[in-house]
C-alpha atoms as a PDB file:
ATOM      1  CA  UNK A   1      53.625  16.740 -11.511  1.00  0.00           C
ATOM      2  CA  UNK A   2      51.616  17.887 -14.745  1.00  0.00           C
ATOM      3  CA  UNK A   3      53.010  15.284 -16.468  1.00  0.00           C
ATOM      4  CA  UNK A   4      51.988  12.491 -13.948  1.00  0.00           C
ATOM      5  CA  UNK A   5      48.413  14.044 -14.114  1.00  0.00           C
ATOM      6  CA  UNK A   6      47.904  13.895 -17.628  1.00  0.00           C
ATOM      7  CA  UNK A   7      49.371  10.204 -17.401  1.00  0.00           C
ATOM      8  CA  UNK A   8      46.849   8.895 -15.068  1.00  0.00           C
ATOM      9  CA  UNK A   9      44.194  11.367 -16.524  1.00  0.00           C
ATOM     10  CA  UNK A  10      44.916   9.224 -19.950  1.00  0.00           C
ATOM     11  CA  UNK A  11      44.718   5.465 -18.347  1.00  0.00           C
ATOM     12  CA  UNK A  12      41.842   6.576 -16.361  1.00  0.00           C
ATOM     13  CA  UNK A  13      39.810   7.159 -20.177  1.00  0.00           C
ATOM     14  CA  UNK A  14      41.370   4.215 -21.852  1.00  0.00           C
ATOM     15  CA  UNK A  15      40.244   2.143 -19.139  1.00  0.00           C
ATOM     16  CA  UNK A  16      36.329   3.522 -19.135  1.00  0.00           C
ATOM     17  CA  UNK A  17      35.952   3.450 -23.029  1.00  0.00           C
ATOM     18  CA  UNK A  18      35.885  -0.093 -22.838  1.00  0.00           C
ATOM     19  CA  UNK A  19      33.559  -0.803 -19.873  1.00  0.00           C
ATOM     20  CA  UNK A  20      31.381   1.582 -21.581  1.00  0.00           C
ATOM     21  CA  UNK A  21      31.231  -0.105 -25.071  1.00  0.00           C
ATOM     22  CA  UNK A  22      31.378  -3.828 -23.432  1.00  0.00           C
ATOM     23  CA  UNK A  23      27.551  -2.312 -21.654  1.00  0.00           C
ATOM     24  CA  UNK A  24      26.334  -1.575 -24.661  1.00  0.00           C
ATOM     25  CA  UNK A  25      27.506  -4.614 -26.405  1.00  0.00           C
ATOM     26  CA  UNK A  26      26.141  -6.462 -22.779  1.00  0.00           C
ATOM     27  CA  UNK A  27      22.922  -5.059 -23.601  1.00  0.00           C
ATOM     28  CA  UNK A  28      22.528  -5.880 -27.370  1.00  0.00           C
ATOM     29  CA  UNK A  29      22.887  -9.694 -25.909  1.00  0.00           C
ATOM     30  CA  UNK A  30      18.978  -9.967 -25.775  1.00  0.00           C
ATOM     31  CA  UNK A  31      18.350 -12.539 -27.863  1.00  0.00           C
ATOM     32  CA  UNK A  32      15.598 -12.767 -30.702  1.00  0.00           C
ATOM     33  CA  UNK A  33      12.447 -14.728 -29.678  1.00  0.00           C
ATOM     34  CA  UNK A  34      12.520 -17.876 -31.831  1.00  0.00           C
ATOM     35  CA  UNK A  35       8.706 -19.021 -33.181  1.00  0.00           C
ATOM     36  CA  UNK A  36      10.176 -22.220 -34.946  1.00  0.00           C
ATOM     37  CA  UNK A  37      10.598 -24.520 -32.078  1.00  0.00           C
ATOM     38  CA  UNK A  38       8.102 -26.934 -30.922  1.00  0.00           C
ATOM     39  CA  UNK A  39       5.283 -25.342 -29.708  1.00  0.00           C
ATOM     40  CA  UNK A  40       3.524 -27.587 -26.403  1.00  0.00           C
ATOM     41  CA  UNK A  41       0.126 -27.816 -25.968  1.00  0.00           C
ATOM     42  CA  UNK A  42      -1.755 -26.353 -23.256  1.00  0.00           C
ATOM     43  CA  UNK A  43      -5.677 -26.461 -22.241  1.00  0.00           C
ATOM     44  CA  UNK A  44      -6.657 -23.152 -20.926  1.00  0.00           C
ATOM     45  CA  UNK A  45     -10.492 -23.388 -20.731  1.00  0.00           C
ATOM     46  CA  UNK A  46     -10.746 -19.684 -21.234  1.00  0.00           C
ATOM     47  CA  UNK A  47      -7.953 -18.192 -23.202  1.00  0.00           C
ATOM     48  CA  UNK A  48      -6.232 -15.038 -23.229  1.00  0.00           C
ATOM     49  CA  UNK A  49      -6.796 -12.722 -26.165  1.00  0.00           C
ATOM     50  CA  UNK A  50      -2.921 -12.442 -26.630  1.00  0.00           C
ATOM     51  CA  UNK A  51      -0.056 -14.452 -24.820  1.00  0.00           C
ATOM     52  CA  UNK A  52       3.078 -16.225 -25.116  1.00  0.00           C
ATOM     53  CA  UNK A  53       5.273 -18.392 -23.131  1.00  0.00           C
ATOM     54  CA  UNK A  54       9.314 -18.097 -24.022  1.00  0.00           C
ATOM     55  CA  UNK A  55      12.892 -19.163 -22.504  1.00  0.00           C
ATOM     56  CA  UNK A  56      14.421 -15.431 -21.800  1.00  0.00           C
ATOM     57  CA  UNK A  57      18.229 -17.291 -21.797  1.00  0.00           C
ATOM     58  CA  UNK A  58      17.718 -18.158 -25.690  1.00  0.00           C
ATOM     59  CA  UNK A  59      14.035 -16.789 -27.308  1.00  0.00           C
ATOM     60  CA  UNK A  60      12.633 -20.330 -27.959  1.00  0.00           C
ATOM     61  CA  UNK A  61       8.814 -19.843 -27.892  1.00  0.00           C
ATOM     62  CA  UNK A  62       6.767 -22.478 -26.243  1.00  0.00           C
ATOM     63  CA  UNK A  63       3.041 -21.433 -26.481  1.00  0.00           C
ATOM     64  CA  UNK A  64       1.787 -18.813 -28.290  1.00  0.00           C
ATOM     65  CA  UNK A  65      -1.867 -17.547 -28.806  1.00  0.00           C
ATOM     66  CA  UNK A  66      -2.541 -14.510 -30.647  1.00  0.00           C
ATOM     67  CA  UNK A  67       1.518 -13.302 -30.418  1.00  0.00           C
ATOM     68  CA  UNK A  68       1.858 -10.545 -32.830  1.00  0.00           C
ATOM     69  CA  UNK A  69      -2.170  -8.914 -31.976  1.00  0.00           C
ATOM     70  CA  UNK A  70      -1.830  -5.213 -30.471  1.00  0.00           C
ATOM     71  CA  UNK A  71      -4.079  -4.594 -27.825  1.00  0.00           C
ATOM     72  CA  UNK A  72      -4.211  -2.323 -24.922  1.00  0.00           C
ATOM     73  CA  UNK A  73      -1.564  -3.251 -22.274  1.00  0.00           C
ATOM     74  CA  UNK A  74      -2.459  -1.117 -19.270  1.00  0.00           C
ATOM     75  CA  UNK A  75       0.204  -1.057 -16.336  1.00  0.00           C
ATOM     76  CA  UNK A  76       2.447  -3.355 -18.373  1.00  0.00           C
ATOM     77  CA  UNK A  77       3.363  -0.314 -19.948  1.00  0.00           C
ATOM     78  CA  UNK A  78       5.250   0.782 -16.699  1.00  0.00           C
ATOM     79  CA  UNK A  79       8.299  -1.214 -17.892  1.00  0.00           C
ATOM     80  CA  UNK A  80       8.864   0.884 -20.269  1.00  0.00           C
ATOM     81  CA  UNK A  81       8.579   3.967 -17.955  1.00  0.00           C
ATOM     82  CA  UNK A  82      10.996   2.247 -15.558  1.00  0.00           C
ATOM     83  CA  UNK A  83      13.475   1.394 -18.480  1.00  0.00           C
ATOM     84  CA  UNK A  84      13.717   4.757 -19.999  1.00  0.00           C
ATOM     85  CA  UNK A  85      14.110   6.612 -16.302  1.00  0.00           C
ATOM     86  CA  UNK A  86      16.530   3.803 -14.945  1.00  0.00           C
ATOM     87  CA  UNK A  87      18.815   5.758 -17.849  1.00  0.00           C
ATOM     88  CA  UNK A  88      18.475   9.047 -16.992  1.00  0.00           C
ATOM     89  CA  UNK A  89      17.880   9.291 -12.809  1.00  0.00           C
ATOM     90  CA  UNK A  90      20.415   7.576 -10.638  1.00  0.00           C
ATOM     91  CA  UNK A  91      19.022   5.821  -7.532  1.00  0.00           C
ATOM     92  CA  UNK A  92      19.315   8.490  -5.378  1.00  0.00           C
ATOM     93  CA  UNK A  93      18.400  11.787  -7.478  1.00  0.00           C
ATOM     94  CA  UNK A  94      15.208  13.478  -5.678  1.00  0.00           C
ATOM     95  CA  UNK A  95      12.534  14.057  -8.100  1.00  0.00           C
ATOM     96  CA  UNK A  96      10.189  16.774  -7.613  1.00  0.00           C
ATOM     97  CA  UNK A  97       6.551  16.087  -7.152  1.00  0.00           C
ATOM     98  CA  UNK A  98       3.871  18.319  -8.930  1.00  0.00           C
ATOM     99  CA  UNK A  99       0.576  18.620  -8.653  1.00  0.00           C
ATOM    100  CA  UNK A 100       0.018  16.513 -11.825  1.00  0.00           C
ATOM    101  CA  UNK A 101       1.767  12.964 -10.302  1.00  0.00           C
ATOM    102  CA  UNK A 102       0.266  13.850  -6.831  1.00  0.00           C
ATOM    103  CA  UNK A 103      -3.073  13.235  -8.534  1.00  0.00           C
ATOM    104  CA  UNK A 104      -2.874  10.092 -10.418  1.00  0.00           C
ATOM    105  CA  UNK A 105      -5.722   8.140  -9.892  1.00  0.00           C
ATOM    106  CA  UNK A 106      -7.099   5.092  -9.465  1.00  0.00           C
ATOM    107  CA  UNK A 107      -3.814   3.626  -8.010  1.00  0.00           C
ATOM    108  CA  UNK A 108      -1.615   5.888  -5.878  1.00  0.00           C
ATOM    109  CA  UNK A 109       1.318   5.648  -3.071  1.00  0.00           C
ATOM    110  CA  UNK A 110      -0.024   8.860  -1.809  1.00  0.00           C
ATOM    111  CA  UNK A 111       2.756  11.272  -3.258  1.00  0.00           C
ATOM    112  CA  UNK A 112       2.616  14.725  -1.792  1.00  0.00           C
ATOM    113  CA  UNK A 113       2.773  17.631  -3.991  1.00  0.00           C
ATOM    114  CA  UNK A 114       5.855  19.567  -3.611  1.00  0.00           C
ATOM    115  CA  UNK A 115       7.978  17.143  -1.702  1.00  0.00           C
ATOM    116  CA  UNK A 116      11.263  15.671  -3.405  1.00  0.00           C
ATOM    117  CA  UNK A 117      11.203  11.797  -3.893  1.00  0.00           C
ATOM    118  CA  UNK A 118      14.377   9.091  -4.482  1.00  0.00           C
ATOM    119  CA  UNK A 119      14.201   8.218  -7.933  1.00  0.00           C
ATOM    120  CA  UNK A 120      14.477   4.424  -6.869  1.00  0.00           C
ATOM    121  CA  UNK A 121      11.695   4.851  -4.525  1.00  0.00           C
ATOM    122  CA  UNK A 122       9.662   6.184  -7.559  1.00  0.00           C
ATOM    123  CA  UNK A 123      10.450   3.538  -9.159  1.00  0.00           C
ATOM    124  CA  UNK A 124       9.785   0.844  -6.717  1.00  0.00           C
ATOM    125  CA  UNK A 125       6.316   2.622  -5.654  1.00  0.00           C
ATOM    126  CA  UNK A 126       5.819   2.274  -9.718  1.00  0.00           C
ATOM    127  CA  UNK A 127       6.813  -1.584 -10.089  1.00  0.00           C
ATOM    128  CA  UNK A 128       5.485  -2.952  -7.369  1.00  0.00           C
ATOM    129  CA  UNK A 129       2.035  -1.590  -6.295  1.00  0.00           C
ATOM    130  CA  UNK A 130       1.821  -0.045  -9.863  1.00  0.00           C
ATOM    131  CA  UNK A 131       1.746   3.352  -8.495  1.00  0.00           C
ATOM    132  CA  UNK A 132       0.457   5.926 -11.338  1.00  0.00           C
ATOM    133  CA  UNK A 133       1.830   8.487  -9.531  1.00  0.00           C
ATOM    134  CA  UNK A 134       4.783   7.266  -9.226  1.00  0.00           C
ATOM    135  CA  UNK A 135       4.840   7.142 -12.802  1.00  0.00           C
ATOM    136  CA  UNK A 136       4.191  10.186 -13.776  1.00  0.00           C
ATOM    137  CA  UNK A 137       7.178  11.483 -11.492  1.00  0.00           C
ATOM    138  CA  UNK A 138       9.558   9.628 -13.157  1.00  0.00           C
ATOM    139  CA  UNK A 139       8.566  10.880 -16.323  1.00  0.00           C
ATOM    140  CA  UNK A 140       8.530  14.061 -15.347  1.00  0.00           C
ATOM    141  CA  UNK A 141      11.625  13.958 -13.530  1.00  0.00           C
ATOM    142  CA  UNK A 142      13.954  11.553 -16.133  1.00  0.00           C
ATOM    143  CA  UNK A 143      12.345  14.165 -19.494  1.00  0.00           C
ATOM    144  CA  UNK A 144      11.111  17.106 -17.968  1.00  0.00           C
ATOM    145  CA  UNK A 145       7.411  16.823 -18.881  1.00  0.00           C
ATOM    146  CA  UNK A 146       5.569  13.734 -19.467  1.00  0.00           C
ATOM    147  CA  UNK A 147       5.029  14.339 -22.934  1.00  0.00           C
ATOM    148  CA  UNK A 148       8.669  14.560 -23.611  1.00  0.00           C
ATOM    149  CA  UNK A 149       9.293  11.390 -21.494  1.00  0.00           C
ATOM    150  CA  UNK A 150       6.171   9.579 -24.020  1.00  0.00           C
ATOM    151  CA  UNK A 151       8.440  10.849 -27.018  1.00  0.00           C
ATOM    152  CA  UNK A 152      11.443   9.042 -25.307  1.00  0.00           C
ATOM    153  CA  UNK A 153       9.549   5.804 -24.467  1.00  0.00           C
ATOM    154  CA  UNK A 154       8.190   5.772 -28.416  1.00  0.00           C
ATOM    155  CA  UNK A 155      12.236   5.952 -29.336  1.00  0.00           C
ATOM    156  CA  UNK A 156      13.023   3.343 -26.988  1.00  0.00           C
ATOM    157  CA  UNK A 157      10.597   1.091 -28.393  1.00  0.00           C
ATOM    158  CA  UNK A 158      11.517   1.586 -31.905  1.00  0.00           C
ATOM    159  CA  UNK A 159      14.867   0.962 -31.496  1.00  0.00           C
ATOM    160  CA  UNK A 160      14.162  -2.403 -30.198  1.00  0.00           C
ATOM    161  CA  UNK A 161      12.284  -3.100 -32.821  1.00  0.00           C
ATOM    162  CA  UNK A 162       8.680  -2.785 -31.353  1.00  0.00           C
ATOM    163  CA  UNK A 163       6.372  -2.942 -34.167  1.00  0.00           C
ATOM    164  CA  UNK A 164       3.089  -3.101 -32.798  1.00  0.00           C
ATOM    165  CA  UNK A 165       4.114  -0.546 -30.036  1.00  0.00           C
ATOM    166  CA  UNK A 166       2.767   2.779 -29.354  1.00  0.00           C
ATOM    167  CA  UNK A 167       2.822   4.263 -26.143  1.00  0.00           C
ATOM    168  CA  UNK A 168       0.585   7.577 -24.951  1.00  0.00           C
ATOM    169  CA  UNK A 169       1.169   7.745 -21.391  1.00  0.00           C
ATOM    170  CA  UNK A 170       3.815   6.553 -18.586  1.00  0.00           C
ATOM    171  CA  UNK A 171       0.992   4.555 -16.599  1.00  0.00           C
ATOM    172  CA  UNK A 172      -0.712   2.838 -18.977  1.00  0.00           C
ATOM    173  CA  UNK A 173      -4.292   4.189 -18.035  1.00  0.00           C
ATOM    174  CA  UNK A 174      -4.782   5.273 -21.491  1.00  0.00           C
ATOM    175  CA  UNK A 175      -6.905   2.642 -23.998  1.00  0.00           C
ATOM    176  CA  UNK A 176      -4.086   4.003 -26.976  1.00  0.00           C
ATOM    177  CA  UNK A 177      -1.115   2.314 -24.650  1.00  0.00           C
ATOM    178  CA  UNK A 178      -0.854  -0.602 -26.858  1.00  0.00           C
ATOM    179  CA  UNK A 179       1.703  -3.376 -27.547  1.00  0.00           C
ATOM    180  CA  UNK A 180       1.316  -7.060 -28.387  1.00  0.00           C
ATOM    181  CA  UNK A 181       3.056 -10.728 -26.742  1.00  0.00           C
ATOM    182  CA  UNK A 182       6.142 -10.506 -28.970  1.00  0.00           C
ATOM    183  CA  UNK A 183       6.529  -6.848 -28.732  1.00  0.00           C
ATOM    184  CA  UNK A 184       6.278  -7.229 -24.567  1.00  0.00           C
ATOM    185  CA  UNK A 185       8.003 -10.512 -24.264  1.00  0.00           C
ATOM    186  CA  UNK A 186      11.491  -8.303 -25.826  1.00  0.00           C
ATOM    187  CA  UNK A 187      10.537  -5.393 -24.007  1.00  0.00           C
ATOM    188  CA  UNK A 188      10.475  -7.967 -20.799  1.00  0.00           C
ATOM    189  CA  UNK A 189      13.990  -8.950 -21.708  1.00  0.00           C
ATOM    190  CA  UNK A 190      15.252  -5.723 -22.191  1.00  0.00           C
ATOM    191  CA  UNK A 191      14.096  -4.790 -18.730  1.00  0.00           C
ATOM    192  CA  UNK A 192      15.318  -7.478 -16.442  1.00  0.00           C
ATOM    193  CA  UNK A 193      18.534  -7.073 -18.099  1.00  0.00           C
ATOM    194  CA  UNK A 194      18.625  -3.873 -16.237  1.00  0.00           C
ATOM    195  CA  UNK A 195      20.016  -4.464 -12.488  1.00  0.00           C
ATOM    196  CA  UNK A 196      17.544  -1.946 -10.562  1.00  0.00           C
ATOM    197  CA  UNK A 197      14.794  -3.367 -12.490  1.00  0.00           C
ATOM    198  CA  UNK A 198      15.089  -6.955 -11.907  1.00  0.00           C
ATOM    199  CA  UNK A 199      15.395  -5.758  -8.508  1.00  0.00           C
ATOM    200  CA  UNK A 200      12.495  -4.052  -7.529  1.00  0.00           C
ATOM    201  CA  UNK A 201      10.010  -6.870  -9.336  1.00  0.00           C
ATOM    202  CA  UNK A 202      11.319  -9.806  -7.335  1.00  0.00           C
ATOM    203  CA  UNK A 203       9.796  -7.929  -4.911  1.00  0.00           C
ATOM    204  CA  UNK A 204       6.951  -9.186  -2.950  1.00  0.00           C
ATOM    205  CA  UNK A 205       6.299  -6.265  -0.873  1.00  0.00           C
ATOM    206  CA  UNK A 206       8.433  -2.967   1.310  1.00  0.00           C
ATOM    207  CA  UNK A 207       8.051   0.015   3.136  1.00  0.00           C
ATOM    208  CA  UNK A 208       8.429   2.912   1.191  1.00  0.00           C
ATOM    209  CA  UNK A 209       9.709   6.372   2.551  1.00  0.00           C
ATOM    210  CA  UNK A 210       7.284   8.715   1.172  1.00  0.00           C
ATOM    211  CA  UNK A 211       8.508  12.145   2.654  1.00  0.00           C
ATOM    212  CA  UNK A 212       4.982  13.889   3.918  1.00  0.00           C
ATOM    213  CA  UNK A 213       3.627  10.474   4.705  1.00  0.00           C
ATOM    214  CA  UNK A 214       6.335   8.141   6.345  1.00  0.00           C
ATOM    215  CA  UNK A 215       6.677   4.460   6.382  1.00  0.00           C
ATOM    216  CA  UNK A 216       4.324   2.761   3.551  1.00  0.00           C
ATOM    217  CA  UNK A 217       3.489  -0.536   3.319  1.00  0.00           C
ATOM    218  CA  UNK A 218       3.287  -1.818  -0.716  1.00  0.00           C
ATOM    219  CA  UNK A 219       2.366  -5.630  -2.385  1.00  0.00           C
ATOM    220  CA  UNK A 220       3.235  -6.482  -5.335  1.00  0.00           C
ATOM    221  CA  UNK A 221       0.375  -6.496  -7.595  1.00  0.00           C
ATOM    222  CA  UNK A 222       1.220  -9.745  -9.314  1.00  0.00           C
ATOM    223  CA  UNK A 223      -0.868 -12.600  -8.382  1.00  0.00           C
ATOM    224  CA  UNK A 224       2.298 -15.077  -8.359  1.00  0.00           C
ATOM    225  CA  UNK A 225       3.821 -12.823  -5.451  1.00  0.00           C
ATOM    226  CA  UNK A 226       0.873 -13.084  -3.818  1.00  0.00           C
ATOM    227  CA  UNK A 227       0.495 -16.743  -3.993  1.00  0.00           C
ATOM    228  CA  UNK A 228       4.207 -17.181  -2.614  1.00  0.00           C
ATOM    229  CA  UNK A 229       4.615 -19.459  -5.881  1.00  0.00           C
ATOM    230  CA  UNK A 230       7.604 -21.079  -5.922  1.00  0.00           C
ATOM    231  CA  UNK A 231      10.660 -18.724  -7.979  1.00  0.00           C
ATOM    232  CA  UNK A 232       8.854 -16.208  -8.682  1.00  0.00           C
ATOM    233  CA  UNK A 233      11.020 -12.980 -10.007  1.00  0.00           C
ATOM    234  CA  UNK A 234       8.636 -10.655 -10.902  1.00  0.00           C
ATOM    235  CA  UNK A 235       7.559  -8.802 -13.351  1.00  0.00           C
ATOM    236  CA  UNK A 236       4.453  -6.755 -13.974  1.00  0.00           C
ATOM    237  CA  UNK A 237       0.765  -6.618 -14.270  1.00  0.00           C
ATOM    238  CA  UNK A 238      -1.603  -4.578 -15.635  1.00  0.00           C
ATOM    239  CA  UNK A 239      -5.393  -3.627 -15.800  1.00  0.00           C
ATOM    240  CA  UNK A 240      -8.379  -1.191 -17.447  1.00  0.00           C
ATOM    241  CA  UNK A 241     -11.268  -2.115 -18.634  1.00  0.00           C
ATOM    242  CA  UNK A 242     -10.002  -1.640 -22.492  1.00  0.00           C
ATOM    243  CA  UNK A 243      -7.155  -4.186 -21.270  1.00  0.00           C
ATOM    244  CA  UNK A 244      -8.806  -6.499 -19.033  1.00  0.00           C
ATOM    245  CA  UNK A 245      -6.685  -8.518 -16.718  1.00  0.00           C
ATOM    246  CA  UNK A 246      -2.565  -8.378 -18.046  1.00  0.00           C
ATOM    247  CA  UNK A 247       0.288  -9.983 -16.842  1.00  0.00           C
ATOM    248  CA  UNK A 248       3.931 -10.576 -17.169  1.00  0.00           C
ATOM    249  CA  UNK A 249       5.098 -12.926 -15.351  1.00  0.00           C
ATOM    250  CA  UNK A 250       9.085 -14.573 -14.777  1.00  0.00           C
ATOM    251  CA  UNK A 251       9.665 -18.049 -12.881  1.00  0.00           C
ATOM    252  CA  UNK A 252      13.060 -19.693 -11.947  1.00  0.00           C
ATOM    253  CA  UNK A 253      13.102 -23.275 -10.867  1.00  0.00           C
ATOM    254  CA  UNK A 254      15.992 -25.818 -11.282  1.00  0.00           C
ATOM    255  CA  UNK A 255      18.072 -23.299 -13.052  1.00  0.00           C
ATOM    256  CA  UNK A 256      15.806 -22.746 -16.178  1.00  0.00           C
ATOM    257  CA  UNK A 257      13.841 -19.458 -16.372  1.00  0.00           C
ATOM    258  CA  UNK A 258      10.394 -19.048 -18.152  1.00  0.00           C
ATOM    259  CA  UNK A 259       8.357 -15.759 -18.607  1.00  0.00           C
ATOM    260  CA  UNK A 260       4.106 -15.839 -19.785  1.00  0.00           C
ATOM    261  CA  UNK A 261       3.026 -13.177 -21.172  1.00  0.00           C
ATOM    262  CA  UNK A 262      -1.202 -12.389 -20.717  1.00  0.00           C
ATOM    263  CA  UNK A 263      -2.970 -10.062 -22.468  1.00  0.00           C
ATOM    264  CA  UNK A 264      -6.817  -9.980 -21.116  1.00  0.00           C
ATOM    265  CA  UNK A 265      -7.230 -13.099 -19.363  1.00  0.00           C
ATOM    266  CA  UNK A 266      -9.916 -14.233 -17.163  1.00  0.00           C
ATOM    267  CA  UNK A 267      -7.412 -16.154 -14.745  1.00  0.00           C
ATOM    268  CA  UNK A 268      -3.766 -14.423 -14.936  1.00  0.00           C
ATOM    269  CA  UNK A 269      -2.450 -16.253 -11.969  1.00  0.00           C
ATOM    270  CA  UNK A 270      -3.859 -19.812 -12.496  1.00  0.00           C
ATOM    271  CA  UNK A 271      -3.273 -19.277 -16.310  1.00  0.00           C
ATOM    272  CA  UNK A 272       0.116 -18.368 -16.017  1.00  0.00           C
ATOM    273  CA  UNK A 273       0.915 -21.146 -13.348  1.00  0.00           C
ATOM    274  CA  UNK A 274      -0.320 -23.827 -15.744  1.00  0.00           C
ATOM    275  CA  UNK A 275       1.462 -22.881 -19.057  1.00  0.00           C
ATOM    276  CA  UNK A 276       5.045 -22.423 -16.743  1.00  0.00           C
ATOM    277  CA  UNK A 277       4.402 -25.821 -15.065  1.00  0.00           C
ATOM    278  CA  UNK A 278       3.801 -27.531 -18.510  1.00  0.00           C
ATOM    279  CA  UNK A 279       6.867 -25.224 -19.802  1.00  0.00           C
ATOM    280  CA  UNK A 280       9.150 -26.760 -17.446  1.00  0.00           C
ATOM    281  CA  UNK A 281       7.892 -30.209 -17.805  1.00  0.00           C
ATOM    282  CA  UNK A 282       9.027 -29.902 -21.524  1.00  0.00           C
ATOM    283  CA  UNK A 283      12.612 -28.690 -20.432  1.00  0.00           C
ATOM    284  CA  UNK A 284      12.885 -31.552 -18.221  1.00  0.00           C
END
């Protein structure tokens, strides 16, 4: 009986090596954004201080303006925070919440100090009404303190290359969160390759469980959700006044994907609308 044990005990590890390296080779897929291809040309009346609209299936890089200029990101820096946690909190581990998240302000789901929280309902309270709060738990939660969980989101980023990316908090309130539209466009990548991530942004709205509150109604935050524009998957926006108005934002029509990136721009939504509709008008 021993012997049958060990058996099974042996094809049960020679079958999970595999599915474990064939992940990580999943995940080293992203491809490299490619600045060489035709770039189209697009009249924004008012342009963004930084953006840059790219294919996420191959890299190709349509528009560009101001691509590799760090600047303050905001919020956008939450998909980091959701990246880094998604590895170390499965769905259903209950975070604890301190005083510290409980008192994230400006933007809040209302977290109670004290009360124990889903990790994926962190993280949906984080992605889709850009819950600060919610932030903080996860970092606090995932690395123990949030300056440990910073540390991790800094390693993260330079292992993917991130050169003009420096991160100081989990929300993105601080003016020293900064990245730039090639930095965020991989980072973008890199997060809607993760399942509970892509997820949660498609989101246009839920009710969240928050224990000490109940049922909680949440928007997304991104102006393309709220416009009901057509394919729409996510992903995230941001804003301070260091940042201005930030967005990220992923459409699928016909089979083809786009993603704009907008870093300080007067008109997110109607900006990003017009360079995806011209984007798609050049893959046609």
């Amino acid at each position: 009986m021993r012997l049958r044990r060990l058996s099974a005990l042996a094809v049960l590890v020679v079958v999970l090596i595999p599915s474990a390296t064939l992940a990580k080779k999943d995940r080293d897929k992203t491809p490299k954004l490619d600045f060489d291809s035709k770039q189209i040309k697009v009249n924004l009346s008012d342009e963004p201080k930084g953006g840059l609209l790219f294919n996420p299936e191959d890299g190709e890089v349509l528009w560009q303006e101001g691509a590799h200029g760090t600047r303050p990101v905001a919020s956008i820096t939450k998909l980091m925070t959701a990246l880094v946690a998604v590895d170390e909190l499965d769905p259903r581990d209950k975070v604890k919440i301190t005083r510290e998240a409980a008192g994230q302000e400006p933007v809040n789901v209302g977290l109670k100090d004290g009360t124990r929280v889903p990790a994926e309902t962190l993280l949906e309270a984080a992605l889709i009404p850009s819950g600060n709060d919610a932030s903080v738990a996860l970092a606090e939660g995932a690395s123990g303190s949030t300056k440990k969980f910073v540390k991790d989101m800094n390693r993260r980023a330079k292992k993917l290359d991130l050169d003009c990316t420096k991160f100081q908090t989990p929300s993105g309130l601080s003016s020293s969160d900064k990245s730039c539209p090639e930095d965020l466009a991989t980072l973008t990548m890199e997060a809607l390759e993760e399942e509970r991530i892509a997820d949660v942004v498609k989101k246009r709205g839920m009710k969240l469980k928050i224990p000490g509150r109940g049922g909680v109604r949440v928007v997304s935050t991104n102006p393309l959700h709220r416009e009901n524009y057509k394919g729409t998957t996510g992903v995230k926006t941001g804003f301070t006044s260091a940042a201005g108005h930030c967005l990220v934002a992923a459409v699928k029509q016909h089979g083809d994907t786009l993603v704009a990136v907008l870093l300080d721009s007067p008109d997110t939504g109607a900006q990003a609308e017009k360079l995806i509709e011209k984007g798609f008008d050049e893959l046609k």
